[in-house]
PDB file of N, CA and C in Angstrom:
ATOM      1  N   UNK A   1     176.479 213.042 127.360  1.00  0.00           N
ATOM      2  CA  UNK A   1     177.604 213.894 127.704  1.00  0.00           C
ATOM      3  C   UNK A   1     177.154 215.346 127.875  1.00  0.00           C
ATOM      4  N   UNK A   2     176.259 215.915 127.250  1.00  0.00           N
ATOM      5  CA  UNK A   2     175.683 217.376 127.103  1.00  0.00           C
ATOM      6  C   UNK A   2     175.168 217.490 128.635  1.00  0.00           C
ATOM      7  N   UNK A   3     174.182 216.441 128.596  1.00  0.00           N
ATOM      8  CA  UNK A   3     173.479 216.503 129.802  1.00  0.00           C
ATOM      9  C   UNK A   3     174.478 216.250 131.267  1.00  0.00           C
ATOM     10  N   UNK A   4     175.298 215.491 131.027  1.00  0.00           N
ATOM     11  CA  UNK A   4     176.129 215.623 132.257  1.00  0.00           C
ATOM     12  C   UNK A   4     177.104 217.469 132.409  1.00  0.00           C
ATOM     13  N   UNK A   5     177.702 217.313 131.105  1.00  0.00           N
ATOM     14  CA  UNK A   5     178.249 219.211 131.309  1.00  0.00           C
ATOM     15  C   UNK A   5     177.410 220.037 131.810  1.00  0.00           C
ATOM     16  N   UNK A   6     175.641 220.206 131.133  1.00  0.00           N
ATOM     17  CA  UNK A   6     175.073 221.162 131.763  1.00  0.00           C
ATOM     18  C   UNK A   6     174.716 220.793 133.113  1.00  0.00           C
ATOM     19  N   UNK A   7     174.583 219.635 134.001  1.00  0.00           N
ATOM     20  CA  UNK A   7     175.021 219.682 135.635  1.00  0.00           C
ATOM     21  C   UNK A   7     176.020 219.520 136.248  1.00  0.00           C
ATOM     22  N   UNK A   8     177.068 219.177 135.230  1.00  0.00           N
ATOM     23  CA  UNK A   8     178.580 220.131 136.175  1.00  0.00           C
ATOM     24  C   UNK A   8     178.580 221.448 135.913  1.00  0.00           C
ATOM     25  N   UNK A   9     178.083 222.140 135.061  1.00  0.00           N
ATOM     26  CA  UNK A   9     178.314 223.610 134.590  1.00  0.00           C
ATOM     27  C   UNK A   9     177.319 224.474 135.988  1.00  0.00           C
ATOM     28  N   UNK A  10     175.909 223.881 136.241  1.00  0.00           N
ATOM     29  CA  UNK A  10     175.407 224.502 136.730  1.00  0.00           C
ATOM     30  C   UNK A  10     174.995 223.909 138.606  1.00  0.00           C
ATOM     31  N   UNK A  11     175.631 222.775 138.631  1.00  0.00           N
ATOM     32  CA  UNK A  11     175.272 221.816 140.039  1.00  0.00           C
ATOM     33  C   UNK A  11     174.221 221.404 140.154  1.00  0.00           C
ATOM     34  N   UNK A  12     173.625 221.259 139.513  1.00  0.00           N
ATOM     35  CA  UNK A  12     171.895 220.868 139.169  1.00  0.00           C
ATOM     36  C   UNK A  12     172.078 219.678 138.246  1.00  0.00           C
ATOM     37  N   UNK A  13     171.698 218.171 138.927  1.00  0.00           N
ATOM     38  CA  UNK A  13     171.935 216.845 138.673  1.00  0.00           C
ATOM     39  C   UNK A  13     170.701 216.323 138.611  1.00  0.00           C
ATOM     40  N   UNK A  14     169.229 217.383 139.186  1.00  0.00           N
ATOM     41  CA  UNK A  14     168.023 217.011 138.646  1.00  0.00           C
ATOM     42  C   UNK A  14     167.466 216.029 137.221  1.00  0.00           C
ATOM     43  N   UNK A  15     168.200 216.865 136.028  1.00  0.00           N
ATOM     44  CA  UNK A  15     167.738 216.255 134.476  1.00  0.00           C
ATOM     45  C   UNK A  15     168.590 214.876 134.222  1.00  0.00           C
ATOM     46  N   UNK A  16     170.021 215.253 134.842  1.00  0.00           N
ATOM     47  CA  UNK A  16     170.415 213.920 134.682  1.00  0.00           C
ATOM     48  C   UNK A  16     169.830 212.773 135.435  1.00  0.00           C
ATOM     49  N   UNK A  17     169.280 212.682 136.552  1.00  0.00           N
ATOM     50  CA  UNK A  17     168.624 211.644 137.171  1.00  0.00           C
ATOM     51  C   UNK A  17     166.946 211.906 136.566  1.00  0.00           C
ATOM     52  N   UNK A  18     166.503 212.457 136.261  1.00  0.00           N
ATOM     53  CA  UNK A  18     165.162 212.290 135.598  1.00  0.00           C
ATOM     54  C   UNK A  18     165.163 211.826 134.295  1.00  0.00           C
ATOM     55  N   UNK A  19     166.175 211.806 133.523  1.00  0.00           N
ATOM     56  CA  UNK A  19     166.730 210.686 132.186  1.00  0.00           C
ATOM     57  C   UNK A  19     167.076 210.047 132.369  1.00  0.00           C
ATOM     58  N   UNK A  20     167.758 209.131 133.052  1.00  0.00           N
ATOM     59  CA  UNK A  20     168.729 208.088 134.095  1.00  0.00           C
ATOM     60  C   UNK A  20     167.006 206.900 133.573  1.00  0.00           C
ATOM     61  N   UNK A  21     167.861 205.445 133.844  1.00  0.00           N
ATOM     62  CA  UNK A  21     167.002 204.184 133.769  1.00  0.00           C
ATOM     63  C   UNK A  21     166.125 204.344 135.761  1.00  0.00           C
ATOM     64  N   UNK A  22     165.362 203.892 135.358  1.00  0.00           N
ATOM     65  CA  UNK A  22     164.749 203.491 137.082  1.00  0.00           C
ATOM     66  C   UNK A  22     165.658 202.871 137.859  1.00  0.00           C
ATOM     67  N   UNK A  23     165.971 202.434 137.669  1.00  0.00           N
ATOM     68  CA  UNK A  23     166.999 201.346 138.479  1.00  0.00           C
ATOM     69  C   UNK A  23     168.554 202.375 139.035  1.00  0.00           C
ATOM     70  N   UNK A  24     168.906 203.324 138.119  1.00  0.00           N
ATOM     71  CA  UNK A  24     169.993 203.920 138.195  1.00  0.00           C
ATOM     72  C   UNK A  24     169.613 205.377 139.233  1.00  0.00           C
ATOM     73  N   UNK A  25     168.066 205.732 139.240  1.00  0.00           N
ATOM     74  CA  UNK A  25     167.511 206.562 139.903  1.00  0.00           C
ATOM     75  C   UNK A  25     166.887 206.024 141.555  1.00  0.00           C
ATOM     76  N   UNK A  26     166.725 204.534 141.790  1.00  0.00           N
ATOM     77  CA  UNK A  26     166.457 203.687 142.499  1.00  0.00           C
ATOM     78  C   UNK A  26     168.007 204.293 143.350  1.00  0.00           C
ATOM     79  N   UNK A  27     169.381 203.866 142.431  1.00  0.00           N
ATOM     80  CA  UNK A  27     170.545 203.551 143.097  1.00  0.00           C
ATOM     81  C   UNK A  27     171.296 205.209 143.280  1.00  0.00           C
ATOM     82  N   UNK A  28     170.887 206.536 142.931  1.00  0.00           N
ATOM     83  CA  UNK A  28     171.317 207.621 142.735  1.00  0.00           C
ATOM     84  C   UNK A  28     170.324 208.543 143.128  1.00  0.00           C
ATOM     85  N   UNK A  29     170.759 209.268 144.064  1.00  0.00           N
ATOM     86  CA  UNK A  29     170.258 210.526 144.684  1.00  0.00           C
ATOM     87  C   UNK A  29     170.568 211.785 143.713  1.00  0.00           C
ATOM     88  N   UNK A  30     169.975 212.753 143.517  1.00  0.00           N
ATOM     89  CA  UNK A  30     170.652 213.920 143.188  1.00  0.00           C
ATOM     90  C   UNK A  30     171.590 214.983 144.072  1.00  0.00           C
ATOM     91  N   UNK A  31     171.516 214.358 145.026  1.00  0.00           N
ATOM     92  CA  UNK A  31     172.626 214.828 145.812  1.00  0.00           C
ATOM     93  C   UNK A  31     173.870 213.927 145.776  1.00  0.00           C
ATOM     94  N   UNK A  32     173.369 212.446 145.507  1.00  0.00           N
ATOM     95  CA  UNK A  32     174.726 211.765 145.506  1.00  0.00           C
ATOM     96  C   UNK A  32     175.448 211.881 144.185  1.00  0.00           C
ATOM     97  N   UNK A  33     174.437 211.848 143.021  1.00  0.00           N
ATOM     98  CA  UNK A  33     175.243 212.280 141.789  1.00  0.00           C
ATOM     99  C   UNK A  33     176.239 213.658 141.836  1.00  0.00           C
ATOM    100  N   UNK A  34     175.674 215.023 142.521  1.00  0.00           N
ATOM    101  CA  UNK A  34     176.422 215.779 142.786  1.00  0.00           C
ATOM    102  C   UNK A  34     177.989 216.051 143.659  1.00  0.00           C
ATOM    103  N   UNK A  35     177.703 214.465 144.445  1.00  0.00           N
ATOM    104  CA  UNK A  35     179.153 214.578 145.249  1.00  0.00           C
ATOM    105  C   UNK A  35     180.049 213.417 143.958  1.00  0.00           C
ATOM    106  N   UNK A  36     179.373 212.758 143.209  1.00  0.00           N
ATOM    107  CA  UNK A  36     180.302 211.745 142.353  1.00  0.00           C
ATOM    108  C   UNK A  36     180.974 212.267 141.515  1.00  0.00           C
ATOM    109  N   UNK A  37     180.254 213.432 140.675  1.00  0.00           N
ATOM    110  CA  UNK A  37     181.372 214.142 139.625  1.00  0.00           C
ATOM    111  C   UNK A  37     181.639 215.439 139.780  1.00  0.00           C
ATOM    112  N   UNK A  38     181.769 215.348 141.611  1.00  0.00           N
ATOM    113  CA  UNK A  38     182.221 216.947 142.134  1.00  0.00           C
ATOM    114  C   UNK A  38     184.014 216.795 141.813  1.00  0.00           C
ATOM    115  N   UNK A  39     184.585 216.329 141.266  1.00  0.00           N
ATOM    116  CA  UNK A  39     186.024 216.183 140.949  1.00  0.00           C
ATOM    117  C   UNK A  39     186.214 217.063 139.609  1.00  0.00           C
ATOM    118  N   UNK A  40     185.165 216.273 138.837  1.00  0.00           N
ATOM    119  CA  UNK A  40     185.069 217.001 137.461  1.00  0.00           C
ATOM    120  C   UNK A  40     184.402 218.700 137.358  1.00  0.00           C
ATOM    121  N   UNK A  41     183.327 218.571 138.320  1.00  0.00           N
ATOM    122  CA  UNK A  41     182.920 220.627 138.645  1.00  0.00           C
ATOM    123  C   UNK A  41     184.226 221.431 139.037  1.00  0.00           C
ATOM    124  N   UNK A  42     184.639 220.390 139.966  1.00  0.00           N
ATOM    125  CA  UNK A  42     185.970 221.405 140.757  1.00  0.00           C
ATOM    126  C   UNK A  42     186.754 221.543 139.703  1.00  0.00           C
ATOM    127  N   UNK A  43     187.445 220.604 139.160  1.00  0.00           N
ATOM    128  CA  UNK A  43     188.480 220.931 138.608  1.00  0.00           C
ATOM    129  C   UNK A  43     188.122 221.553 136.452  1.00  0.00           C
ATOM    130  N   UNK A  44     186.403 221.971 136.691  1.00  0.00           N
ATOM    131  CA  UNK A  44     186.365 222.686 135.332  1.00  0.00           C
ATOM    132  C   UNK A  44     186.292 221.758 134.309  1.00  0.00           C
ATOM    133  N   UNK A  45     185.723 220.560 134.079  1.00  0.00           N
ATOM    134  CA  UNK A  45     186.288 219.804 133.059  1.00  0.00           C
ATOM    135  C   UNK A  45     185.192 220.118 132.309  1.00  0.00           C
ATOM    136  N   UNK A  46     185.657 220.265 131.131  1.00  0.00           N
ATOM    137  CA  UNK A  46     184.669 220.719 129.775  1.00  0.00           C
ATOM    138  C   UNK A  46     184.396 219.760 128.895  1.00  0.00           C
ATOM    139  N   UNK A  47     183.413 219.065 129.471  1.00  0.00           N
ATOM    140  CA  UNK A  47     182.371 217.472 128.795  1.00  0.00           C
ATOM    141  C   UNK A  47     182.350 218.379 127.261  1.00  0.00           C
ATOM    142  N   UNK A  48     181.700 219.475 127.557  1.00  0.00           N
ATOM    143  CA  UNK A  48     180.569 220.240 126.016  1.00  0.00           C
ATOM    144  C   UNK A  48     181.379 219.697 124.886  1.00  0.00           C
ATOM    145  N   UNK A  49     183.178 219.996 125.019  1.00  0.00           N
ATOM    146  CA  UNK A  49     183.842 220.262 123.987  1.00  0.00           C
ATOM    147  C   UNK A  49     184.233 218.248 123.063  1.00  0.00           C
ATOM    148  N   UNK A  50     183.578 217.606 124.187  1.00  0.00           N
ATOM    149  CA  UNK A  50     183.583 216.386 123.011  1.00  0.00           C
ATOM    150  C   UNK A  50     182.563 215.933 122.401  1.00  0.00           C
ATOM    151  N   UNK A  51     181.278 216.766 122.476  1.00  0.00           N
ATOM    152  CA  UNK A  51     180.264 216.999 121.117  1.00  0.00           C
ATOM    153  C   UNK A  51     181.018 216.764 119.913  1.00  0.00           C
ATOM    154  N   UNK A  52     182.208 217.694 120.047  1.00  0.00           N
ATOM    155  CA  UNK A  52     182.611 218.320 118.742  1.00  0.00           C
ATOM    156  C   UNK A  52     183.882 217.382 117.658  1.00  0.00           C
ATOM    157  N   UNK A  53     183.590 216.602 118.360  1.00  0.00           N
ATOM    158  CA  UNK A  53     184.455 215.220 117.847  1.00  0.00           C
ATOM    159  C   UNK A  53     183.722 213.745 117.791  1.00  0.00           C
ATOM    160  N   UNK A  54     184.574 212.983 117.107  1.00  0.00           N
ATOM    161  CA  UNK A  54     183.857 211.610 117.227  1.00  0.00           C
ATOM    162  C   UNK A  54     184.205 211.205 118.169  1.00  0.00           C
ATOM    163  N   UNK A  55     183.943 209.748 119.275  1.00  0.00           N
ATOM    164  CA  UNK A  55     184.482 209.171 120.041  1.00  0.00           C
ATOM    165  C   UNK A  55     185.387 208.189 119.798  1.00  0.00           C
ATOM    166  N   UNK A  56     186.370 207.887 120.285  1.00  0.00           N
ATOM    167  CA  UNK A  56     187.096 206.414 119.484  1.00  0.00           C
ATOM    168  C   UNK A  56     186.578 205.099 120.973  1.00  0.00           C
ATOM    169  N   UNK A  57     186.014 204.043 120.278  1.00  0.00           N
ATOM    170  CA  UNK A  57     185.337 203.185 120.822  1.00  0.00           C
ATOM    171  C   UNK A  57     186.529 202.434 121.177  1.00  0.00           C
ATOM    172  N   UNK A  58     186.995 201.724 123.071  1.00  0.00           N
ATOM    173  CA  UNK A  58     187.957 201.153 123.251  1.00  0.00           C
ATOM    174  C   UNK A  58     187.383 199.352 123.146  1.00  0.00           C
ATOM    175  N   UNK A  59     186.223 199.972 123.314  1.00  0.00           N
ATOM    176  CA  UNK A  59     185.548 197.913 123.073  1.00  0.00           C
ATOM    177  C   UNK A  59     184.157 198.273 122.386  1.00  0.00           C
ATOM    178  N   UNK A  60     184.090 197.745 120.920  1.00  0.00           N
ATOM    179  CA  UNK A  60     182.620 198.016 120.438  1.00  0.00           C
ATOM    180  C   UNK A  60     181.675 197.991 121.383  1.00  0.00           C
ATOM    181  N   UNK A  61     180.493 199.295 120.933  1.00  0.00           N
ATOM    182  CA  UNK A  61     179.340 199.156 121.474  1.00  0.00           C
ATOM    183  C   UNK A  61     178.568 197.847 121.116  1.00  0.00           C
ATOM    184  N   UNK A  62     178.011 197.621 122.347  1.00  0.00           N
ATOM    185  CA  UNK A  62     177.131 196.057 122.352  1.00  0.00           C
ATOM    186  C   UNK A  62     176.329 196.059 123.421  1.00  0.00           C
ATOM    187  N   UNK A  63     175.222 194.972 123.195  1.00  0.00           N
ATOM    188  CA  UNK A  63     174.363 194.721 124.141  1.00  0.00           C
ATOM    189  C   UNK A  63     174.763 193.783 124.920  1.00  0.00           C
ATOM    190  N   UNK A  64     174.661 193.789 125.931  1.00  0.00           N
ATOM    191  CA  UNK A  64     175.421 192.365 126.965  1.00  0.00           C
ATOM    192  C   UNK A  64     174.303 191.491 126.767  1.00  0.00           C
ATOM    193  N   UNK A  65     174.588 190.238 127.894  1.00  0.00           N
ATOM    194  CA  UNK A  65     173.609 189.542 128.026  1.00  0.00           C
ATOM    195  C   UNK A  65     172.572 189.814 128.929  1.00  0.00           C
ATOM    196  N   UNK A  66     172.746 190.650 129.890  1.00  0.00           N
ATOM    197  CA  UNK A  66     171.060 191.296 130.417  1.00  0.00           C
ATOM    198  C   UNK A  66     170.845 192.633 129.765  1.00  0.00           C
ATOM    199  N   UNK A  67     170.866 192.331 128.518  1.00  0.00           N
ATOM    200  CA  UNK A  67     170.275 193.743 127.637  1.00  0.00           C
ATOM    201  C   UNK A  67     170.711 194.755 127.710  1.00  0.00           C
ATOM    202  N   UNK A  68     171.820 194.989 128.394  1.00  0.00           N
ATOM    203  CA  UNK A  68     172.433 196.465 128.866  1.00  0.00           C
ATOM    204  C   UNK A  68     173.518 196.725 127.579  1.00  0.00           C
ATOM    205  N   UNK A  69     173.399 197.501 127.140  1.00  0.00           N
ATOM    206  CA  UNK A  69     173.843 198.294 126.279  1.00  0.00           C
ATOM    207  C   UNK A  69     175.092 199.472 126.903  1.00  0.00           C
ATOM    208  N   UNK A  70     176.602 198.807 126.698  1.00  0.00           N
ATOM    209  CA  UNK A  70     177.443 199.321 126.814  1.00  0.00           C
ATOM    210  C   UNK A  70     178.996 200.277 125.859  1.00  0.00           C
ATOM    211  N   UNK A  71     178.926 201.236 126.284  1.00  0.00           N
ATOM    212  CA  UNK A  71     180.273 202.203 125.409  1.00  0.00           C
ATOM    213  C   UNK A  71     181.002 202.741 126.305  1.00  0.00           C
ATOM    214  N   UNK A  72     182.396 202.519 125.625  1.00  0.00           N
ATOM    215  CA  UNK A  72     183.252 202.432 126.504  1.00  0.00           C
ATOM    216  C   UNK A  72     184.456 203.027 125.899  1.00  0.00           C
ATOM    217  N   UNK A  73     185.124 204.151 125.844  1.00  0.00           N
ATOM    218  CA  UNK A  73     185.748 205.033 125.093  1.00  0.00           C
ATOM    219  C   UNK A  73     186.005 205.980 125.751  1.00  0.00           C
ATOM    220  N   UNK A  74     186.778 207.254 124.446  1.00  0.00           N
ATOM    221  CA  UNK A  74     186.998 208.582 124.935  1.00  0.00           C
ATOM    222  C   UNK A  74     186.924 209.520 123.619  1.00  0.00           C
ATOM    223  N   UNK A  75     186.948 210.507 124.319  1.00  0.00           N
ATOM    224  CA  UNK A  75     187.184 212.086 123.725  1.00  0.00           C
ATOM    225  C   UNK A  75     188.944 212.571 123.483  1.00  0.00           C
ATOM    226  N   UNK A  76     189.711 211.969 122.372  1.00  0.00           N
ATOM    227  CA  UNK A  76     191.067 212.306 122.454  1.00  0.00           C
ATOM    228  C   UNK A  76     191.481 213.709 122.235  1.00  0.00           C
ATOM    229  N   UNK A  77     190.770 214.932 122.913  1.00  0.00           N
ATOM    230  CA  UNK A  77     191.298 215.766 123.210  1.00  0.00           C
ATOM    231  C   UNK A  77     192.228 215.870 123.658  1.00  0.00           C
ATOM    232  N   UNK A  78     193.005 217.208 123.140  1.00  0.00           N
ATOM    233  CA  UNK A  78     194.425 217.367 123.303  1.00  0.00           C
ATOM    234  C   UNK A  78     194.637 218.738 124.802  1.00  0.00           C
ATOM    235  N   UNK A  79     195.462 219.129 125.658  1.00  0.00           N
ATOM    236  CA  UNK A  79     196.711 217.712 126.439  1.00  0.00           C
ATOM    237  C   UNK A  79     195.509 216.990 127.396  1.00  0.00           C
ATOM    238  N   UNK A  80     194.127 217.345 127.615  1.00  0.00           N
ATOM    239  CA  UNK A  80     193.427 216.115 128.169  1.00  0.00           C
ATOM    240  C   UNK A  80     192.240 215.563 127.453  1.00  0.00           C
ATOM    241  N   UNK A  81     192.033 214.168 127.875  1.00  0.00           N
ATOM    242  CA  UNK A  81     191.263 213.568 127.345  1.00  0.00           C
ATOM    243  C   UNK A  81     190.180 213.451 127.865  1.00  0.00           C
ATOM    244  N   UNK A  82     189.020 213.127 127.831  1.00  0.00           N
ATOM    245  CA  UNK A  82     187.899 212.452 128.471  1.00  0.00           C
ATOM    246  C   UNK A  82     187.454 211.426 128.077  1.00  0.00           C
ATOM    247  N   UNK A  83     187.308 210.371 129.064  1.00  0.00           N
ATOM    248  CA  UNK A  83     187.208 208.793 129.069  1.00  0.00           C
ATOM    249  C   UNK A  83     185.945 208.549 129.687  1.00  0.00           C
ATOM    250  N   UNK A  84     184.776 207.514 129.043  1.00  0.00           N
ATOM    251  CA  UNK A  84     183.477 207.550 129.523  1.00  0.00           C
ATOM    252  C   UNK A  84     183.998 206.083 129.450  1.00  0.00           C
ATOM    253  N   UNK A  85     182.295 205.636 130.537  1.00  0.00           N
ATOM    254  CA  UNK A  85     182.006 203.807 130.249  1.00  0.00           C
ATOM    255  C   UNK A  85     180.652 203.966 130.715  1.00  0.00           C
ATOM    256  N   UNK A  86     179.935 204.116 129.992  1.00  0.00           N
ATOM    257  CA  UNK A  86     178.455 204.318 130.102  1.00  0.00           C
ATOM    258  C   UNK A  86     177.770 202.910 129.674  1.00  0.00           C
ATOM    259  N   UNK A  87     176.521 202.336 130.423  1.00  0.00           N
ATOM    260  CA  UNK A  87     175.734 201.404 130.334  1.00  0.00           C
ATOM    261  C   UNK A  87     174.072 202.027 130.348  1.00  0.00           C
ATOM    262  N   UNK A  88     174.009 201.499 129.389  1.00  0.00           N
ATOM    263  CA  UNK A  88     172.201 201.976 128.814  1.00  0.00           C
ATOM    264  C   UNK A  88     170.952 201.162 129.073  1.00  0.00           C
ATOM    265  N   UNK A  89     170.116 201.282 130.040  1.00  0.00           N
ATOM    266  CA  UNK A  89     169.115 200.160 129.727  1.00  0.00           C
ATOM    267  C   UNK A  89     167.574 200.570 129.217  1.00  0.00           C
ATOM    268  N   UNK A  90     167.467 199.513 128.383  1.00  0.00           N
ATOM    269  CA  UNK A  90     166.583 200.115 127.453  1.00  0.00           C
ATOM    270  C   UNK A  90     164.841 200.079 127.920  1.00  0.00           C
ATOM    271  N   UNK A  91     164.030 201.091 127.458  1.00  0.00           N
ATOM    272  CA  UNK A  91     162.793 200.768 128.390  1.00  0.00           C
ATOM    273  C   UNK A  91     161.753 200.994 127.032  1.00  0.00           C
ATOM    274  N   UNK A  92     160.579 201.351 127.016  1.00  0.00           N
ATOM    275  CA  UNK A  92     159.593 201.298 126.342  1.00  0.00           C
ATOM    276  C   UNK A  92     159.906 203.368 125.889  1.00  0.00           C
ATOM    277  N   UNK A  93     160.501 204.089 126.375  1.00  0.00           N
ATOM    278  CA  UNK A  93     160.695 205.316 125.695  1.00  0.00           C
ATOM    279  C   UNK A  93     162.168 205.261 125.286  1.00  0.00           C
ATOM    280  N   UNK A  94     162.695 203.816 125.217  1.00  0.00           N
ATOM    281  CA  UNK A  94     164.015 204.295 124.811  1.00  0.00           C
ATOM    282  C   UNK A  94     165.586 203.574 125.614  1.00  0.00           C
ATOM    283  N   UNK A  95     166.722 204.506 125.459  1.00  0.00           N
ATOM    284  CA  UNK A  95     167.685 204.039 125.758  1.00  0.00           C
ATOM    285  C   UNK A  95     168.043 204.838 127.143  1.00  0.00           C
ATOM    286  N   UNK A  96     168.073 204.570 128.333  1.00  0.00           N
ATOM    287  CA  UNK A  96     168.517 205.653 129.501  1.00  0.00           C
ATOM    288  C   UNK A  96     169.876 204.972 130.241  1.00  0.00           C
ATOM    289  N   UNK A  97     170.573 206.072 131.129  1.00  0.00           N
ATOM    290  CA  UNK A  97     171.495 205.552 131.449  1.00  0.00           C
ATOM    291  C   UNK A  97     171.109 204.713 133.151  1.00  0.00           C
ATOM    292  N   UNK A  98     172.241 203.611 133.030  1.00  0.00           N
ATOM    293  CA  UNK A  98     172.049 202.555 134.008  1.00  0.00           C
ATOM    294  C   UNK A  98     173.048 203.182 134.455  1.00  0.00           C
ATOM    295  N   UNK A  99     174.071 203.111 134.456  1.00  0.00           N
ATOM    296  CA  UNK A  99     175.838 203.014 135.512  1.00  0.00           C
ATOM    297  C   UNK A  99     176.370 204.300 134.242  1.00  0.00           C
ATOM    298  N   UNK A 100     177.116 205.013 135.032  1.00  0.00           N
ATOM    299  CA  UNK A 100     178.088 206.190 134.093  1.00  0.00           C
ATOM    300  C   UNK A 100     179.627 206.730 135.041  1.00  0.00           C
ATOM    301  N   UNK A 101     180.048 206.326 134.082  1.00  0.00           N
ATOM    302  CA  UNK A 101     181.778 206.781 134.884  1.00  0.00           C
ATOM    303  C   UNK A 101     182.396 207.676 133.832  1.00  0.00           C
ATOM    304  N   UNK A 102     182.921 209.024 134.451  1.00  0.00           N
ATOM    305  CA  UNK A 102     183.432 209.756 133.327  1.00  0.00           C
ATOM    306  C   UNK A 102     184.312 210.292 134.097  1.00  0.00           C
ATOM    307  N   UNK A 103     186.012 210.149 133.145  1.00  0.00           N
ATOM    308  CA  UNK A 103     186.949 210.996 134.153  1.00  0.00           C
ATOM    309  C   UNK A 103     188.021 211.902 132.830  1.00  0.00           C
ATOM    310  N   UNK A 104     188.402 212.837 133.229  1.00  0.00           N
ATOM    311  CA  UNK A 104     189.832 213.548 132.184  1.00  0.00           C
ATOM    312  C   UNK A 104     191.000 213.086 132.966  1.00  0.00           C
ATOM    313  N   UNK A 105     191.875 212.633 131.603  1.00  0.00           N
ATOM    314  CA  UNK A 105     193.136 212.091 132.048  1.00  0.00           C
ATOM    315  C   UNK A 105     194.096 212.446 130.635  1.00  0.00           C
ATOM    316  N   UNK A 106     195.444 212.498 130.738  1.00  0.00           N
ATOM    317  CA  UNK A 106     196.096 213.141 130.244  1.00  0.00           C
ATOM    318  C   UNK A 106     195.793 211.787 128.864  1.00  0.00           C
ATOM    319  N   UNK A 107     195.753 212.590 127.424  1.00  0.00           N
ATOM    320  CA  UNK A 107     195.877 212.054 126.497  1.00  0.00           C
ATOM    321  C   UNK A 107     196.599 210.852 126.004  1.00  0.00           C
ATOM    322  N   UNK A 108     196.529 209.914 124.852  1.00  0.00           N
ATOM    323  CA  UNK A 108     197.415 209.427 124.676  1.00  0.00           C
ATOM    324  C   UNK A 108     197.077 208.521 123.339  1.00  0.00           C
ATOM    325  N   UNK A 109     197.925 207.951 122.681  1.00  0.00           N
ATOM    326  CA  UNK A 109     197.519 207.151 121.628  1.00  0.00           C
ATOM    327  C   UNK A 109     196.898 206.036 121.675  1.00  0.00           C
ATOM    328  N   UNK A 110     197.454 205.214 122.843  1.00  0.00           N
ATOM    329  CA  UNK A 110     197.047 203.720 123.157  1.00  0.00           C
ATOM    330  C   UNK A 110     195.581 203.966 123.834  1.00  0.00           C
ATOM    331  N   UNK A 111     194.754 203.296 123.910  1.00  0.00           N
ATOM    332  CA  UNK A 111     193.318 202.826 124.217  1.00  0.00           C
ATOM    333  C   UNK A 111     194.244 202.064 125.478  1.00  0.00           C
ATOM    334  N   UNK A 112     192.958 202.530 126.818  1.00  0.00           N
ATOM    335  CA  UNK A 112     193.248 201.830 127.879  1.00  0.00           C
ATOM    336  C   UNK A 112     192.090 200.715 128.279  1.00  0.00           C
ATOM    337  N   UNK A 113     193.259 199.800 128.759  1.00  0.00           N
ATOM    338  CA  UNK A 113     192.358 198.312 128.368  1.00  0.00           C
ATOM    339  C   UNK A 113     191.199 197.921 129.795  1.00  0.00           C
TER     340      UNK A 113
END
């Protein structure tokens, strides 16, 4: 999440695709990452501020069956939220991201299914 704020903060999607899994850098340009969460630059959305909280998990984190490691939740910030579904695949330095969807949408109690 840090790493995605500091390339909406600054339009520079370089670090996020040089941490990204091979496969997700195979399927992602740094120019195309820059037009995917140009919704979230435009409209200011402030990833930083759900550091500062826990996440509430809408389906436990787990490993699927091709090893991909998925979380799927949000940031219940108040009046908006931020909702991730991030998939991790794991390599010999670690956990990187495969697939990432992150959007702000107005808060709420219920977990969306």
């Amino acid at each position: 999440m840090i790493t995605l704020d500091n390339a909406n903060r600054t339009g520079d999607y370089s670090v996020l695709h040089a941490l990204s899994a091979p496969n997700f850098q195979t399927n992602n340009t740094v120019g195309s990452l820059y037009d995917s969460f140009r919704s979230l630059r435009e409209n200011q959305v402030d990833i930083g501020r759900a550091i500062l909280i826990n996440p509430t998990f809408y389906i436990p984190p787990a490993v699927d069956k091709n090893g991909l490691l998925r979380l799927r939740g949000g940031f219940e910030t108040r009046p908006m939220a931020i909702r991730f579904d991030i998939l991790f695949e794991r390599s010999n330095t670690g956990w990187h991201i495969f697939a990432l969807s992150v959007i702000e949408t107005e808060s709420s109690t219920k977990a969306p299914r």
